[in-house]
Structures are given as structure tokens and as C-alpha cells.
N, C-alpha and C. Protein backbone atom coordinates (compact mmCIF):
# COMPACT_ATOMS: atom_id res chain seq x y z
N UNK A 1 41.48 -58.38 125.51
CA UNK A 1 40.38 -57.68 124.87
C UNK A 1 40.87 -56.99 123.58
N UNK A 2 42.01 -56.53 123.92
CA UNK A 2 42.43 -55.54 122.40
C UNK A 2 42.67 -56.79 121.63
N UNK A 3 43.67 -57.98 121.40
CA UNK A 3 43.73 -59.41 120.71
C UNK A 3 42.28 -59.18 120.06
N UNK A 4 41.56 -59.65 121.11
CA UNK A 4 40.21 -60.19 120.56
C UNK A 4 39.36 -58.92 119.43
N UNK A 5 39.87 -57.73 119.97
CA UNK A 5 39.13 -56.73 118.94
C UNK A 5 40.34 -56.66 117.27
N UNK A 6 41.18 -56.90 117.68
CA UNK A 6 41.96 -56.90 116.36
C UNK A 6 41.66 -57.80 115.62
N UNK A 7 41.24 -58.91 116.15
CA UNK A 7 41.22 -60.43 115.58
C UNK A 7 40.03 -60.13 114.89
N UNK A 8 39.01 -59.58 114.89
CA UNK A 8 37.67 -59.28 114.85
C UNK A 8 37.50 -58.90 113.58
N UNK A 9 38.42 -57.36 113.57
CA UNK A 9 38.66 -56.40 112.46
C UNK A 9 39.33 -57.53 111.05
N UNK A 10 40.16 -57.97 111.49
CA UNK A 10 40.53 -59.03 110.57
C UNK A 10 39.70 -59.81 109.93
N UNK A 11 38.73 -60.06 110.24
CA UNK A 11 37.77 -61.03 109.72
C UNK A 11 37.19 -60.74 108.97
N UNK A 12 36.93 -59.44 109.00
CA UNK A 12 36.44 -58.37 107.80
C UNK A 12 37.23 -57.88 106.84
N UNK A 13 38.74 -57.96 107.15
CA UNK A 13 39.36 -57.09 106.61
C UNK A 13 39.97 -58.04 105.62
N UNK A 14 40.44 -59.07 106.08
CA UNK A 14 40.91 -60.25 104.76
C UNK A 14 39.95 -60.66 103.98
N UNK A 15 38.57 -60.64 104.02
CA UNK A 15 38.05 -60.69 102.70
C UNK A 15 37.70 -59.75 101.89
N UNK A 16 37.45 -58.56 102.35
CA UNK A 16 37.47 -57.23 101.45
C UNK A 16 38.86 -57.74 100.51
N UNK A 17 39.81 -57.56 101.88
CA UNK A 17 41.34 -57.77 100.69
C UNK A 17 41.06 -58.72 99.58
N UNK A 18 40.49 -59.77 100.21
CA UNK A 18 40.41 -60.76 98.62
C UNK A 18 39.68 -60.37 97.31
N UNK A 19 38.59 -59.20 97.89
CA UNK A 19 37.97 -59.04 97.22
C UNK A 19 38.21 -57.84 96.05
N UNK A 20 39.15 -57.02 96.68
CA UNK A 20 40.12 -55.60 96.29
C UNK A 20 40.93 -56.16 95.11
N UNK A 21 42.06 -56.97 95.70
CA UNK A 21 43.00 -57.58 95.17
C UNK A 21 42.86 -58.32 93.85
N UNK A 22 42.03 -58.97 93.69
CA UNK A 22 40.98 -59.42 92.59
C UNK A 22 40.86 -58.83 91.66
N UNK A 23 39.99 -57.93 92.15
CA UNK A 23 39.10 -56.68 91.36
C UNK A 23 40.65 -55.91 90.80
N UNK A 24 41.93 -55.53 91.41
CA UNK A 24 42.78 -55.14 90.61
C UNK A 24 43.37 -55.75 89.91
N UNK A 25 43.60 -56.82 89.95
CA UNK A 25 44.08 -57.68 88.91
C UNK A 25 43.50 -58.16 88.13
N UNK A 26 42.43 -58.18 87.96
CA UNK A 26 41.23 -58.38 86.53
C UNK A 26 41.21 -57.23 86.17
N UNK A 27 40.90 -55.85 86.86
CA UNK A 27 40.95 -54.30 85.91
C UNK A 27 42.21 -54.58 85.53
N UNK A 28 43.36 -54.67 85.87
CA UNK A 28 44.35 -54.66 85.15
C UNK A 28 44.86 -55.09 83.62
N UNK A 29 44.19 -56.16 83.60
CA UNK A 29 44.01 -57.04 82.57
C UNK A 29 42.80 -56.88 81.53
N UNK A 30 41.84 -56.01 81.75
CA UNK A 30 40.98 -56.08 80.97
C UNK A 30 40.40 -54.62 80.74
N UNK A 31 40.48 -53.79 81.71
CA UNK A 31 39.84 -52.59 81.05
C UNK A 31 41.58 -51.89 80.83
N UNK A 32 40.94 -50.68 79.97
CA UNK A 32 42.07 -49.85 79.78
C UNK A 32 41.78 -48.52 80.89
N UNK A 33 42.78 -47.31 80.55
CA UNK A 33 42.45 -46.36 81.98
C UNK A 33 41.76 -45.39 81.72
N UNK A 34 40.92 -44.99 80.42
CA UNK A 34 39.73 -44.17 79.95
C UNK A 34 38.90 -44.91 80.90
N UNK A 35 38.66 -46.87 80.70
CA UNK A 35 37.30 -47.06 81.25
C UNK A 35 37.58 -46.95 82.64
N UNK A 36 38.87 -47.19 83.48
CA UNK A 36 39.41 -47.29 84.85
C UNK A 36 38.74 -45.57 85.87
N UNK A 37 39.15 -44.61 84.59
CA UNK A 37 39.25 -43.14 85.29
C UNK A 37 37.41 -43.15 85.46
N UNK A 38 37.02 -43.50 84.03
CA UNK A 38 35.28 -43.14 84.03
C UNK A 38 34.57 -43.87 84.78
N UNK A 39 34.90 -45.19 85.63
CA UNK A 39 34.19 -45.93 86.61
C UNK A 39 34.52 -45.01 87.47
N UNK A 40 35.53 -44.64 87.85
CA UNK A 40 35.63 -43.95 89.39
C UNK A 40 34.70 -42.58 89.36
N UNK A 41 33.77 -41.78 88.10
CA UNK A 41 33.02 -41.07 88.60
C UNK A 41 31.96 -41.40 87.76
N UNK A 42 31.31 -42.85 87.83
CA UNK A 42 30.34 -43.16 87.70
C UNK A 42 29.48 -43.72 88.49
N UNK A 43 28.83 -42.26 89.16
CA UNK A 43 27.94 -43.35 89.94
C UNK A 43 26.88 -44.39 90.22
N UNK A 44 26.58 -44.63 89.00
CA UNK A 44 25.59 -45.46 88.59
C UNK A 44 26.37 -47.12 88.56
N UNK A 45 27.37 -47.65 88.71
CA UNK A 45 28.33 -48.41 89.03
C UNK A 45 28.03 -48.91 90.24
N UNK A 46 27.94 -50.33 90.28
CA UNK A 46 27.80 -50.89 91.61
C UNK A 46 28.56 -52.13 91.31
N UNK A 47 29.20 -52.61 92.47
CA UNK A 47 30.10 -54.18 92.55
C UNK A 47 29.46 -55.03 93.27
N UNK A 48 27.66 -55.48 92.89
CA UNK A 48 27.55 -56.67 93.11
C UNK A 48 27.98 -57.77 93.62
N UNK A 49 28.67 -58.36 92.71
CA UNK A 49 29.39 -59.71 92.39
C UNK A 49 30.90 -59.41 94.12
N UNK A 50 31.11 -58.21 94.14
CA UNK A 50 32.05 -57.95 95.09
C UNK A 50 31.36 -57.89 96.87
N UNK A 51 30.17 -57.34 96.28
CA UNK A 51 29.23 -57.06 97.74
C UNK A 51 29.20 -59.21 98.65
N UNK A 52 28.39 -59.77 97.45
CA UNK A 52 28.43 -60.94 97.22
C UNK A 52 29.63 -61.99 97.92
N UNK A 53 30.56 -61.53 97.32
CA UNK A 53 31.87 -62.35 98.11
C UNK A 53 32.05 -61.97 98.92
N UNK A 54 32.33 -60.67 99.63
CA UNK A 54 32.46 -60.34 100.49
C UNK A 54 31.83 -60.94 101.99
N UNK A 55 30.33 -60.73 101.94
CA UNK A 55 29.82 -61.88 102.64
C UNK A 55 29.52 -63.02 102.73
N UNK A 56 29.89 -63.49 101.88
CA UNK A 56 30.16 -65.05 102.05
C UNK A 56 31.23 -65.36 102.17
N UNK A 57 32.17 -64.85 101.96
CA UNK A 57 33.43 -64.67 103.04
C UNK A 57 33.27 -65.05 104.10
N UNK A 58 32.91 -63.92 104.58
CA UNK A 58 32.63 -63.41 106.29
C UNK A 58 31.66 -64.63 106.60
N UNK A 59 30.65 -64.77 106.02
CA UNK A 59 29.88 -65.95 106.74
C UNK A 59 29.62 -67.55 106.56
N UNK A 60 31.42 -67.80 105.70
CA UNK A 60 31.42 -69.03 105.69
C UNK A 60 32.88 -69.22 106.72
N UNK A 61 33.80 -68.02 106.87
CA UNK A 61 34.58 -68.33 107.89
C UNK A 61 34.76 -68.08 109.20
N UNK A 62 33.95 -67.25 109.65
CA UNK A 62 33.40 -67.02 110.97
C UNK A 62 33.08 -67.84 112.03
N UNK A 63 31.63 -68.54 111.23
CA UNK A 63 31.18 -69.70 111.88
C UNK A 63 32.12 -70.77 112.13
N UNK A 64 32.96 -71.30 110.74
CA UNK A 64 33.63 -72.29 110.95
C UNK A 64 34.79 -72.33 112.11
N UNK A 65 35.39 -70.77 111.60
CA UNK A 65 36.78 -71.49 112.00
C UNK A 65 37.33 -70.33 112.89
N UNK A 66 36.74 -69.52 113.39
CA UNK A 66 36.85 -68.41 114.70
C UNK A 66 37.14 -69.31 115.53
N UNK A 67 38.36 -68.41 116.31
CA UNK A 67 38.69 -69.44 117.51
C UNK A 67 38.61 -68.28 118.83
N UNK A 68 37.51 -67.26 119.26
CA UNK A 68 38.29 -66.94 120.62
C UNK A 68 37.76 -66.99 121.66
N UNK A 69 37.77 -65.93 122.46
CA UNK A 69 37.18 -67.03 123.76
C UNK A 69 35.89 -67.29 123.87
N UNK A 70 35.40 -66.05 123.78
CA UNK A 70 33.66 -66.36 123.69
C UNK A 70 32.86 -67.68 122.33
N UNK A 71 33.58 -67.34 121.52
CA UNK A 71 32.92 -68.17 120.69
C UNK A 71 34.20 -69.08 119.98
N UNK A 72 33.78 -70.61 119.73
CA UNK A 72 35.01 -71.02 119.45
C UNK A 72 34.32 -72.20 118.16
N UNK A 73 34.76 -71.58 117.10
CA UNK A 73 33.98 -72.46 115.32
C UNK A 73 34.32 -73.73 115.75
N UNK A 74 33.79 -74.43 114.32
CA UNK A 74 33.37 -75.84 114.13
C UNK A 74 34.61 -76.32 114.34
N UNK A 75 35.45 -76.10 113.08
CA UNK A 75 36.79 -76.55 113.27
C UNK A 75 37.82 -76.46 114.15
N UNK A 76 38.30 -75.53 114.86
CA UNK A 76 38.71 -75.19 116.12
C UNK A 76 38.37 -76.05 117.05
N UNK A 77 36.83 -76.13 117.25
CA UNK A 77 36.76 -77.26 118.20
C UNK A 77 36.95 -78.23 118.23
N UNK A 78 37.08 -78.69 116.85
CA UNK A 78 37.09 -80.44 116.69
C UNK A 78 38.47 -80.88 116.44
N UNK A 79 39.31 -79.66 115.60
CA UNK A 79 40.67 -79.70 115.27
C UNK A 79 41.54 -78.44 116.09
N UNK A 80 41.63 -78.52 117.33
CA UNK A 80 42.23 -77.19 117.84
C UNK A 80 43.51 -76.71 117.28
N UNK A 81 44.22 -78.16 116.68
CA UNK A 81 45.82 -77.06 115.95
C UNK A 81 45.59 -76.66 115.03
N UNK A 82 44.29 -76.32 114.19
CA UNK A 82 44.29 -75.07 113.13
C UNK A 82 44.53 -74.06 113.68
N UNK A 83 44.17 -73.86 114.49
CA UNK A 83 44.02 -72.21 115.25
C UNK A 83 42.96 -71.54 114.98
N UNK A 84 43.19 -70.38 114.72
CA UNK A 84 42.33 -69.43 114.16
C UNK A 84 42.61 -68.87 112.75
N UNK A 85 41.71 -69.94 111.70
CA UNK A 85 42.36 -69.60 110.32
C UNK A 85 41.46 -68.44 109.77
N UNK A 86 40.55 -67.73 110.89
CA UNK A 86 39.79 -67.04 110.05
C UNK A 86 39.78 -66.14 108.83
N UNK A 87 40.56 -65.31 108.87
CA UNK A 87 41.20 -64.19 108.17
C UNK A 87 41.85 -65.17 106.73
N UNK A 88 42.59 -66.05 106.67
CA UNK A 88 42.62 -66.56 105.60
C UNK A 88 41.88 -67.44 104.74
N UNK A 89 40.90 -67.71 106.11
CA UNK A 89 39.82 -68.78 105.08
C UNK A 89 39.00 -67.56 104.02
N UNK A 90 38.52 -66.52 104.92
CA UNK A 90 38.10 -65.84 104.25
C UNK A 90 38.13 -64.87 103.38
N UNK A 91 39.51 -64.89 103.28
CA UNK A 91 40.42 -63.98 101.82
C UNK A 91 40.25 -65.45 101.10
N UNK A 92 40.68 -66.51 101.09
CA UNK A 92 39.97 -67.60 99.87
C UNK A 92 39.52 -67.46 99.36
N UNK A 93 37.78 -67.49 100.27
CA UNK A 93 36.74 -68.01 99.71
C UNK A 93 36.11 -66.10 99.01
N UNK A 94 36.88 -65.55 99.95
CA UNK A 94 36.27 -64.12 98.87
C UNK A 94 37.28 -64.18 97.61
N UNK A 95 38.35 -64.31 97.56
CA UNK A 95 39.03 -63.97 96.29
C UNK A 95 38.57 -64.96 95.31
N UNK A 96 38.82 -65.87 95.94
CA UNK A 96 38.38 -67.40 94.61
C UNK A 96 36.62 -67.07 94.34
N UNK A 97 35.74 -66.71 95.19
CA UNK A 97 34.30 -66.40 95.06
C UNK A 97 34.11 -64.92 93.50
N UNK A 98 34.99 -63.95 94.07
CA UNK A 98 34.71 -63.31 93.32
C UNK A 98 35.33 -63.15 91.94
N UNK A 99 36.46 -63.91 91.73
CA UNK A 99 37.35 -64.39 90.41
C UNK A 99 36.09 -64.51 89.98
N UNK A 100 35.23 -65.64 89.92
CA UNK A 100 34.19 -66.48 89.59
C UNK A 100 32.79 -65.74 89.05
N UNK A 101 32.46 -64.82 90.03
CA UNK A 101 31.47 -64.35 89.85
C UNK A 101 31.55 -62.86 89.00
N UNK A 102 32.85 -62.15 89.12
CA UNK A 102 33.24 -60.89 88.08
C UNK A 102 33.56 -61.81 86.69
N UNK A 103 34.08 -62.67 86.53
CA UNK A 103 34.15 -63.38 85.02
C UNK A 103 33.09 -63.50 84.61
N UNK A 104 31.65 -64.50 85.37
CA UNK A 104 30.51 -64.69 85.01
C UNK A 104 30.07 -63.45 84.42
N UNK A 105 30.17 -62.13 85.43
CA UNK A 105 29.33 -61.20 85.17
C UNK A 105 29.90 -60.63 83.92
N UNK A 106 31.21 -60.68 83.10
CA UNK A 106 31.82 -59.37 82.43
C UNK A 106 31.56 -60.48 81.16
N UNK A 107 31.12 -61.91 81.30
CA UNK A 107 30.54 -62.03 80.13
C UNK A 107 28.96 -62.44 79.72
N UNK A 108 28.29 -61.67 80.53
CA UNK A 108 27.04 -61.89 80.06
C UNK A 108 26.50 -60.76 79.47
N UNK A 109 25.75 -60.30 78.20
CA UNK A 109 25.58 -59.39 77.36
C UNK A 109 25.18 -57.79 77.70
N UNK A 110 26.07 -56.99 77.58
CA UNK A 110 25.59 -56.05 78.01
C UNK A 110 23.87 -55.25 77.72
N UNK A 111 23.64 -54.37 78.46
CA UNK A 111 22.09 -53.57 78.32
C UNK A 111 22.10 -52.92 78.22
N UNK A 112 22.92 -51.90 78.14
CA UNK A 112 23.05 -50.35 78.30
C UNK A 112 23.33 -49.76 76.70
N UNK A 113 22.95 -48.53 76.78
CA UNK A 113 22.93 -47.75 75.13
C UNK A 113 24.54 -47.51 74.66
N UNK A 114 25.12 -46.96 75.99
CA UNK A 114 26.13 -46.35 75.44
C UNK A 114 27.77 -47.36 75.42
């Protein structure tokens, strides 16, 4: 039972990571730390594009490729020596998802006055 609840937490937790990890290595590269300090007390700031990957993360590797006892994904069943790739399918598809979708977004024209 504890396995199965750790395994769980993971599933959530490697795509946030993909999605974290990302997000620092593009701020890194592109804003400076005036705009870094002034996002962190702006609350009018929302991560979309991060909300976005995040669950599609979670709900493209779940289904597939969860292996435990109660529920056992697509792949698992059909290919049992993957194992349980959940946690990395879904740091993938969140990190590579949100590369994609924070580029899209940081070049489409801004709206705002200031």
C-alpha cells in the first residue's frame, strides 16, 4: 500500500518537475532578474501554457502506462517489461509539451500598456 501510494505521488510529481525545470531554464535564458524578482510579486501572472502541460502529462501517462495492482495501462499490459514508466513518460511529455507551448506563447505580441 505505501509502494502503491508513493508510486501515485510520482505521477504527479515528475511532470510538475518537467514542467519547473523548463520554466527555469528558459527564465534563465531570457528574462533578466528585475523581470525574474517582479514576476514573483505579480499577481496578475498566470502559467497557462504550464497549467496545460502539466495535465497532459498526467493524462497521457497514467492511462497508458501505470502499472499497479488495481489498475494496469495500455502498455503494461500488452508489453509487461516496460514496467511502470509512468513518472518518466510524464516528465517528457510535460517538459517537451511545455518547451513548445512557453516559446509559442513568449512570441506572440504582447497587450499590455506597460
Amino acid at each position: 500500500a505505501y509502494e502503491a501510494f508513493l508510486l501515485v505521488i510520482a505521477y504527479w510529481v515528475a511532470p510538475w518537475l518537467g514542467v519547473v525545470l523548463v520554466e527555469r531554464w528558459l527564465q534563465g535564458r531570457t528574462a533578466t532578474d528585475e523581470e525574474l524578482a517582479a514576476r514573483l510579486s505579480d499577481r496578475s501572472f498566470t502559467n497557462r501554457p504550464g497549467l496545460a502541460a502539466l495535465v497532459t502529462g498526467i493524462a497521457v501517462s497514467v492511462p497508458l502506462f501505470s502499472n499497479q495492482e488495481d489498475y494496469v495501462g495500455y502498455v503494461p499490459k500488452h508489453w509487461p517489461s516496460f514496467g511502470d514508466i509512468t513518472p518518466v513518460v510524464g516528465f517528457v511529455v510535460s517538459a517537451g509539451l511545455y518547451a513548445v507551448l512557453r516559446r509559442a506563447k513568449s512570441q506572440l505580441p504582447s497587450t499590455g500598456s506597460a
